[in-house]
C-alpha atoms as a PDB file:
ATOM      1  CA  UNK A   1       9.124  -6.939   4.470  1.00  0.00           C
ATOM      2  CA  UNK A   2      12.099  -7.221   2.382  1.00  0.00           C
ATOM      3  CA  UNK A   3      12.997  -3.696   1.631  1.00  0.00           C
ATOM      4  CA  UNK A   4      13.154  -1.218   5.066  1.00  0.00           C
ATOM      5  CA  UNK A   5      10.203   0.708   5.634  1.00  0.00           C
ATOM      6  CA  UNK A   6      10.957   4.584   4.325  1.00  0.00           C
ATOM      7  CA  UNK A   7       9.686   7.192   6.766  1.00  0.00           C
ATOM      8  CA  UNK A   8       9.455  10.765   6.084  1.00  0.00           C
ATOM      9  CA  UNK A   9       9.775  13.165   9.041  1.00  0.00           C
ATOM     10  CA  UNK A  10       8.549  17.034   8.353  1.00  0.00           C
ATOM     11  CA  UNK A  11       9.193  19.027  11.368  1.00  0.00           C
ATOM     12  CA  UNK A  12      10.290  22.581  11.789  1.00  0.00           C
ATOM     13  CA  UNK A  13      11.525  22.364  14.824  1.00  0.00           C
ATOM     14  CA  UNK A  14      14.871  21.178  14.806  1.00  0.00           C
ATOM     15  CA  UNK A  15      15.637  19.612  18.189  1.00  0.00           C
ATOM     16  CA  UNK A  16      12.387  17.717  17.698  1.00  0.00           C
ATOM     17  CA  UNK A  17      12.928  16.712  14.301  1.00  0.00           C
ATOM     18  CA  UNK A  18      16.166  15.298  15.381  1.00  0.00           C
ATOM     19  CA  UNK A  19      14.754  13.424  18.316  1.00  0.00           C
ATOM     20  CA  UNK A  20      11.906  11.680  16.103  1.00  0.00           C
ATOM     21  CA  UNK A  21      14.479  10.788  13.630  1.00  0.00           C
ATOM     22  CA  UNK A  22      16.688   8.640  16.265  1.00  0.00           C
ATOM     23  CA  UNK A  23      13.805   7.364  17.750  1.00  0.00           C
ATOM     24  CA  UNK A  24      12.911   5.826  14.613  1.00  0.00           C
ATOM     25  CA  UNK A  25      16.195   4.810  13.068  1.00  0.00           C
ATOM     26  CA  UNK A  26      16.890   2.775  16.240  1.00  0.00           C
ATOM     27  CA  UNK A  27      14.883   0.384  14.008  1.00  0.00           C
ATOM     28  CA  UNK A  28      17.383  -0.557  11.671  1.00  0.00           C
ATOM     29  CA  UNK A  29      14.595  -1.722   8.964  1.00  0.00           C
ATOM     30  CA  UNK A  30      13.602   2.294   9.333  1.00  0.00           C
ATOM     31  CA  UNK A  31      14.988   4.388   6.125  1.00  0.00           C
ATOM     32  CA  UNK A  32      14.749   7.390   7.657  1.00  0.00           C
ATOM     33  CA  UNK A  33      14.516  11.032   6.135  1.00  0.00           C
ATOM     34  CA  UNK A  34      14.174  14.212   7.616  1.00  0.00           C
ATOM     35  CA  UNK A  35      12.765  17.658   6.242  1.00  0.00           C
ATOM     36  CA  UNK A  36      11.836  21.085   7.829  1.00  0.00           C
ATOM     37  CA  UNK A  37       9.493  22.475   5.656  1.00  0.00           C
ATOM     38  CA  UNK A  38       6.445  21.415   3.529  1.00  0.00           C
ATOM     39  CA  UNK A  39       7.715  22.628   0.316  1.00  0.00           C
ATOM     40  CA  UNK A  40      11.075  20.345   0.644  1.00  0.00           C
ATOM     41  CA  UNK A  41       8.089  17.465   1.291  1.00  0.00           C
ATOM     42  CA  UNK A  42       6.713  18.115  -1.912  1.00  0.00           C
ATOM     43  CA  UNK A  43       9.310  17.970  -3.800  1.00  0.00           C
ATOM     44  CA  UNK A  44      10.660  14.400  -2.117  1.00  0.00           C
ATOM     45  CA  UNK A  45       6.935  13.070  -2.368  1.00  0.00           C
ATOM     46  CA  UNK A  46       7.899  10.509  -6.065  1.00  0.00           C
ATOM     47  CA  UNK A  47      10.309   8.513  -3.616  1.00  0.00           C
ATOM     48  CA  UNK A  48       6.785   7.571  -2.528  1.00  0.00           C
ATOM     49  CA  UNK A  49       7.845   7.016   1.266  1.00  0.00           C
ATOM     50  CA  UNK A  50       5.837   4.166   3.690  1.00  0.00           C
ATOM     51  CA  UNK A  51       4.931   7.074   6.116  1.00  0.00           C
ATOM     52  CA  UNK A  52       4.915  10.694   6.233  1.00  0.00           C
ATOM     53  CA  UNK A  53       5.500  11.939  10.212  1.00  0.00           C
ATOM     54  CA  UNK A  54       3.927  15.842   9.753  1.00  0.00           C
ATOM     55  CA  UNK A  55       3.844  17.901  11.998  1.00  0.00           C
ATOM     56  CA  UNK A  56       0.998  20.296  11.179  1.00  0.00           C
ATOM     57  CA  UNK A  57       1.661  23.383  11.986  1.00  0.00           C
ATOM     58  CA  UNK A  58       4.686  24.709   9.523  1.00  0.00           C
ATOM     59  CA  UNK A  59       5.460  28.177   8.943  1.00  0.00           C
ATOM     60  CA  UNK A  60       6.079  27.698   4.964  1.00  0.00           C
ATOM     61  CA  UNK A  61       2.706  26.168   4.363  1.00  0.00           C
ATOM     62  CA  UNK A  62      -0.994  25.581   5.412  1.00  0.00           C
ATOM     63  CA  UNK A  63      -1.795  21.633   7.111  1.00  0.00           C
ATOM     64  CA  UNK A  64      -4.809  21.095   5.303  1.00  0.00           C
ATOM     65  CA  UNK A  65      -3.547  22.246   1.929  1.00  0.00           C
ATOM     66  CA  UNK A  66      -0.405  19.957   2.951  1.00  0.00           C
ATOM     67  CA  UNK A  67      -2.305  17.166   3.782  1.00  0.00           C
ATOM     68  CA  UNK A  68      -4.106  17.736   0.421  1.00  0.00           C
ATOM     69  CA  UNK A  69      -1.301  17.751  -1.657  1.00  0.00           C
ATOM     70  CA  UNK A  70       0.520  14.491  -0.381  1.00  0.00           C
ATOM     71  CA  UNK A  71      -3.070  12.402  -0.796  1.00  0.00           C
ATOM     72  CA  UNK A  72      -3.339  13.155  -4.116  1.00  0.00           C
ATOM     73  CA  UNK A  73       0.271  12.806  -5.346  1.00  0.00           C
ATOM     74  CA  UNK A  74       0.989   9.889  -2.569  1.00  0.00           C
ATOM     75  CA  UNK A  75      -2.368   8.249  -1.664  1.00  0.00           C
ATOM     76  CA  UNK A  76      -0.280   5.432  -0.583  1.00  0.00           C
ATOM     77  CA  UNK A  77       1.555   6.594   1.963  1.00  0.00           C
ATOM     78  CA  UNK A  78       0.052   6.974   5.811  1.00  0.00           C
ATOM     79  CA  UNK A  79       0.369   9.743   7.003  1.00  0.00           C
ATOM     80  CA  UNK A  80       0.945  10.294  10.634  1.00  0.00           C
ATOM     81  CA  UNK A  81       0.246  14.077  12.300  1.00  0.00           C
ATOM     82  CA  UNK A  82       2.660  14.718  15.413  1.00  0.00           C
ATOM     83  CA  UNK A  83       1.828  18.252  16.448  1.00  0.00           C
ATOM     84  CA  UNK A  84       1.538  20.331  19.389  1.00  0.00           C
ATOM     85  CA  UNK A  85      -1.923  20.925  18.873  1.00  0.00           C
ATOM     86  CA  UNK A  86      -4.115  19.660  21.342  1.00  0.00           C
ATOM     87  CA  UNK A  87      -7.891  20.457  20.010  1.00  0.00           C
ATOM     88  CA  UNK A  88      -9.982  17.879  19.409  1.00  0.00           C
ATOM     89  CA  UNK A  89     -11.912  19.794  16.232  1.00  0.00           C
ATOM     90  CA  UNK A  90      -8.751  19.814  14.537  1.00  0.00           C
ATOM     91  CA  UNK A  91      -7.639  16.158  15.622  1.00  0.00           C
ATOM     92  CA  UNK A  92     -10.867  15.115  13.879  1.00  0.00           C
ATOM     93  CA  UNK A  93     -10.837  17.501  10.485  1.00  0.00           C
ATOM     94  CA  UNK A  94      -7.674  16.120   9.968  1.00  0.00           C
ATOM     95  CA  UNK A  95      -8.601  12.546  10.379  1.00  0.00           C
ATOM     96  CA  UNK A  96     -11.343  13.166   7.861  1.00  0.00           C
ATOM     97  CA  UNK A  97      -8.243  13.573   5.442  1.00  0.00           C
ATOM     98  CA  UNK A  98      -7.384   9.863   5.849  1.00  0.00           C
ATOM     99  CA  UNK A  99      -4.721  10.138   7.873  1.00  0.00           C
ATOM    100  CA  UNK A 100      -3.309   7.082   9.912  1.00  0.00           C
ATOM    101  CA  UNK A 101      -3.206   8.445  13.484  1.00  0.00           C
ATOM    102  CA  UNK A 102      -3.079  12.013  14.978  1.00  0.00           C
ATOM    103  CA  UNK A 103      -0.252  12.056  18.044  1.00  0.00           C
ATOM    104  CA  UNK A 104      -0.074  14.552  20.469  1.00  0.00           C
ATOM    105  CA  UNK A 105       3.879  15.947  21.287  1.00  0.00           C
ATOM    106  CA  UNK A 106       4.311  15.273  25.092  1.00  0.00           C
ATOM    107  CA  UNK A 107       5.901  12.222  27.345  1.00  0.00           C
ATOM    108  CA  UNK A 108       4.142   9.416  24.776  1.00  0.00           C
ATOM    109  CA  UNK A 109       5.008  10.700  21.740  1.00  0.00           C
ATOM    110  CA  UNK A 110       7.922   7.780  21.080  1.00  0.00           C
ATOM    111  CA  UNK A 111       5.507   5.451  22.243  1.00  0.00           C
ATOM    112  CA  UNK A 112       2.786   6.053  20.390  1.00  0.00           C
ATOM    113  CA  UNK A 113       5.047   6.641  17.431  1.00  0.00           C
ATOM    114  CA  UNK A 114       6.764   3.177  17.766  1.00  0.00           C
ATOM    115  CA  UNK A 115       3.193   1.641  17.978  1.00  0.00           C
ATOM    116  CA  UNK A 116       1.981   3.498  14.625  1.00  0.00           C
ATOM    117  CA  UNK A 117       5.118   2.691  12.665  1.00  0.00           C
ATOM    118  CA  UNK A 118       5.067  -1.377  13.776  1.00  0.00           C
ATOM    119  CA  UNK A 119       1.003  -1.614  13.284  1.00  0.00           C
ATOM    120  CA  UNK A 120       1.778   0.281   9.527  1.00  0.00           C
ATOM    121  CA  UNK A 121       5.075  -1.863   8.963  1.00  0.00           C
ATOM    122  CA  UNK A 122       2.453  -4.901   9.333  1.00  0.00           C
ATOM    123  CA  UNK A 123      -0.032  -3.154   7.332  1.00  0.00           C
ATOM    124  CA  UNK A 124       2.443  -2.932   4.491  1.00  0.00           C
ATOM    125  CA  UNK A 125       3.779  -6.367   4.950  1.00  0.00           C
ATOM    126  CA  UNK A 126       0.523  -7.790   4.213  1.00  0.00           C
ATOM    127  CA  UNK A 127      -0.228  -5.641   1.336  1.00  0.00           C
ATOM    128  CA  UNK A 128       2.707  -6.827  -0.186  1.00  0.00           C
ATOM    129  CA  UNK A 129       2.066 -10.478   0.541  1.00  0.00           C
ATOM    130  CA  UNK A 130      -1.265 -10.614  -0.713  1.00  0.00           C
ATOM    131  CA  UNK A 131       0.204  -9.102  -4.239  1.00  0.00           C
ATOM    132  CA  UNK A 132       2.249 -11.621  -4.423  1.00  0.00           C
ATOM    133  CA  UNK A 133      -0.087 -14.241  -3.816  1.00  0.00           C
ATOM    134  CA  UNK A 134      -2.139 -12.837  -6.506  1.00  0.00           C
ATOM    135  CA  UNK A 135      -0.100 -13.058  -8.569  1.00  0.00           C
ATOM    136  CA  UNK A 136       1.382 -16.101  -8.141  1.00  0.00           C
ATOM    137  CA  UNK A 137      -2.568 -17.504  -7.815  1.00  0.00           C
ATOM    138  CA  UNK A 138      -2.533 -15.437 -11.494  1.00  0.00           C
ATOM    139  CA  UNK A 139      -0.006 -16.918 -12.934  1.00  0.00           C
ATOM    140  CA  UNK A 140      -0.662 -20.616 -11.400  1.00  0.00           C
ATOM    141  CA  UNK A 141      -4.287 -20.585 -12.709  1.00  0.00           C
ATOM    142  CA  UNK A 142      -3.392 -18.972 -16.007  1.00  0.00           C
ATOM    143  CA  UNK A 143      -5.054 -20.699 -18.755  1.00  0.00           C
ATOM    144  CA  UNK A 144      -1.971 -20.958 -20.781  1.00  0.00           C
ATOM    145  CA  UNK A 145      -0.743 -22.254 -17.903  1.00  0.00           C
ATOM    146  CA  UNK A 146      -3.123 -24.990 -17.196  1.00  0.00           C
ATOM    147  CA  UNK A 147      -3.406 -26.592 -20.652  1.00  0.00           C
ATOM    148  CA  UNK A 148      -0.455 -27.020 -22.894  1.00  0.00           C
ATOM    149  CA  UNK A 149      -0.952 -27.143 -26.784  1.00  0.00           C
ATOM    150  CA  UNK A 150       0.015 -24.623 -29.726  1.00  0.00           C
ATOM    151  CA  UNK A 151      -1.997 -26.255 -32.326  1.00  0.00           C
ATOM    152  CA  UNK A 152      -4.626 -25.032 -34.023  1.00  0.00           C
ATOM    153  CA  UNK A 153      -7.496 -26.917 -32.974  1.00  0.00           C
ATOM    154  CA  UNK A 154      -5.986 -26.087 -28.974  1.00  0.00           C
ATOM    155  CA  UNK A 155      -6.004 -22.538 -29.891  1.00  0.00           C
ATOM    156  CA  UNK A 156      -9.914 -22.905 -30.582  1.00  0.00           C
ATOM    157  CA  UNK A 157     -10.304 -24.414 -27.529  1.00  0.00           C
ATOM    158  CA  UNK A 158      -8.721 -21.826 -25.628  1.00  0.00           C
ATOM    159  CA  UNK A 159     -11.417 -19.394 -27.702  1.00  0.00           C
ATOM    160  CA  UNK A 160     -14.196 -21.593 -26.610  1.00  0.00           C
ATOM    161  CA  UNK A 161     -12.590 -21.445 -23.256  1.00  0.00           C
ATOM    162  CA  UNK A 162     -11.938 -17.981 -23.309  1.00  0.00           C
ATOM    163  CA  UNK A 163     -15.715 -17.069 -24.426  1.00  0.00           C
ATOM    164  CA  UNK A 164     -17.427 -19.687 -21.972  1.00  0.00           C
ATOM    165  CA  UNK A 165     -15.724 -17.753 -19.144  1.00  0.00           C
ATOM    166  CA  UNK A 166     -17.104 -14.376 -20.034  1.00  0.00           C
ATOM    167  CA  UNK A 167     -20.722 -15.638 -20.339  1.00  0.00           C
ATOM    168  CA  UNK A 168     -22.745 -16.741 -17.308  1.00  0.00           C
ATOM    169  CA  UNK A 169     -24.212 -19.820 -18.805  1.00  0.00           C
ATOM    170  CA  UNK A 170     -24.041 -23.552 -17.746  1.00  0.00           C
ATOM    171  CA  UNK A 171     -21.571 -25.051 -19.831  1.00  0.00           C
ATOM    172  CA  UNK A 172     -21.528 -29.128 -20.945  1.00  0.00           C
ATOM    173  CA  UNK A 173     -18.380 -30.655 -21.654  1.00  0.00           C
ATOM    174  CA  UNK A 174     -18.286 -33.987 -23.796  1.00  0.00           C
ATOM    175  CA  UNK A 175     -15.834 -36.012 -25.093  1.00  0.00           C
ATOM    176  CA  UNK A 176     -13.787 -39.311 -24.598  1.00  0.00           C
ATOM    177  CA  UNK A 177     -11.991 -40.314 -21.589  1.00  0.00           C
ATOM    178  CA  UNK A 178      -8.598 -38.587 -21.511  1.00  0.00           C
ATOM    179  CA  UNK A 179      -9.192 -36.042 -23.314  1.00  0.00           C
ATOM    180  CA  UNK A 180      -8.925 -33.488 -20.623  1.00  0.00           C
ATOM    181  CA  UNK A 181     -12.446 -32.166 -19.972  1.00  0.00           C
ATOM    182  CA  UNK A 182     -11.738 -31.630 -16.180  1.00  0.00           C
ATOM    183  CA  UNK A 183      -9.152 -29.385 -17.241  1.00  0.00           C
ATOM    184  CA  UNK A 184     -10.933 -27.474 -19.715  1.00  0.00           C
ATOM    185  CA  UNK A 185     -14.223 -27.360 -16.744  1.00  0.00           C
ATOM    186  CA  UNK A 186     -11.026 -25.929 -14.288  1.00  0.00           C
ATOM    187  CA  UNK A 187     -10.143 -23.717 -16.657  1.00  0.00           C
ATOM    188  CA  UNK A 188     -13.097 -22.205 -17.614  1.00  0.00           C
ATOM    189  CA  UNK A 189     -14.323 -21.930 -13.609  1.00  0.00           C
ATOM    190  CA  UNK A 190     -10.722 -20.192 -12.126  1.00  0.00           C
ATOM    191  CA  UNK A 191     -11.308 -17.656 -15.181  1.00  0.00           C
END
C-alpha cells in the first residue's frame, strides 16, 4: 500500500481506547484516530477510514443502529467489534451485519487485533492492485489505443469495430496483406 492504512478506534472507555490506539500505531503505516462516542463516529465517517475498531456497547448510541449507519454511509470500510460482550447470539447478529471479525476484550485482544488489521491491510492492498491493473489492462487494450488513424474512413472502422463488439455474431475480416486485420480481429475480441 502506498498511503498508511486509516483506522478508526470508537471506545468509551478511555484507558482502553488509549491502549488500542498504541497498540496499533506501533505500526507506523497505521493512521490512527481515536473517538469515544458513536455520534463523533458519524460525523468523521466521509474521511472514509480502512477500519472502524467499535466497541459495541456505547452509552450515546445503540450497536446495531451504529453498525447500520456506518454500512450504509461507509460500506467500504471493515468494521471490527472489540467489546466486552461475550454471548455468542450477539457475536453472530452482528456478524450478519458484515462485519470483519468480532474480538472479545481479554489477554488476546492485541493479538487478535494485530492479526485482523495485517489480514485487512492485505485485503486492501490487493483491492487496490487489481484497480490498477484494470485499468492499466483498460487503457492498454483501448481501441483508440490499439489502432492509430484520425481519418475518416479509420473513424468508420472504429464504428464497424465498435458495433461488431456489441453483437454476438461471427465476424469475417478481408482485405490485403498489411492492412491490419489482426488488429482490427484484436480489437474487436478485447472489447
Amino acid at each position: 500500500m502506498e498511503k498508511p492504512l486509516t483506522i478508526f478506534v470508537v471506545e468509551d472507555d478511555l484507558w482502553y481506547g488509549e491502549l488500542l490506539v498504541h497498540h496499533l500505531q506501533l505500526n507506523p503505516d497505521n493512521l490512527v484516530k481515536r473517538f469515544e462516542s458513536g455520534k463523533e463516529l458519524i460525523k468523521a465517517l466521509d474521511e472514509k477510514p480502512h477500519i472502524i475498531m467499535l466497541d459495541y456497547s456505547l452509552p450515546d448510541i445503540n450497536g446495531d443502529e451504529l453498525l447500520k449507519l456506518v454500512k450504509a454511509r461507509a460500506p467500504e470500510s471493515e468494521i471490527v467489534i472489540v467489546s466486552g460482550q461475550e454471548d455468542i447470539n450477539t457475536a453472530l447478529t452482528i456478524m450478519k451485519y458484515g462485519v470483519y471479525d468480532y474480538i472479545v476484550k481479554n489477554e488476546e485482544t492485541k493479538e487478535r487485533l494485530w492479526n485482523a488489521v495485517s489480514h485487512i491491510r492485505n485485503k486492501v492492498s490487493l483491492e487496490e492492485e487489481v484497480k490498477n491493473l484494470r485499468l492499466q489492462i483498460g487503457d492498454k487494450n483501448d481501441l483508440r489505443n490499439m489502432i492509430i488513424g484520425g481519418s475518416e474512413q479509420m473513424q468508420h472502422v472504429f464504428n464497424l469495430i465498435s458495433k461488431a463488439s456489441a453483437t454476438l455474431i461471427n465476424v469475417s475480416l478481408t482485405g490485403e496483406t498489411g492492412t491490419g486485420k489482426e488488429l482490427v480481429a484484436k480489437a474487436i475480441h478485447l472489447n
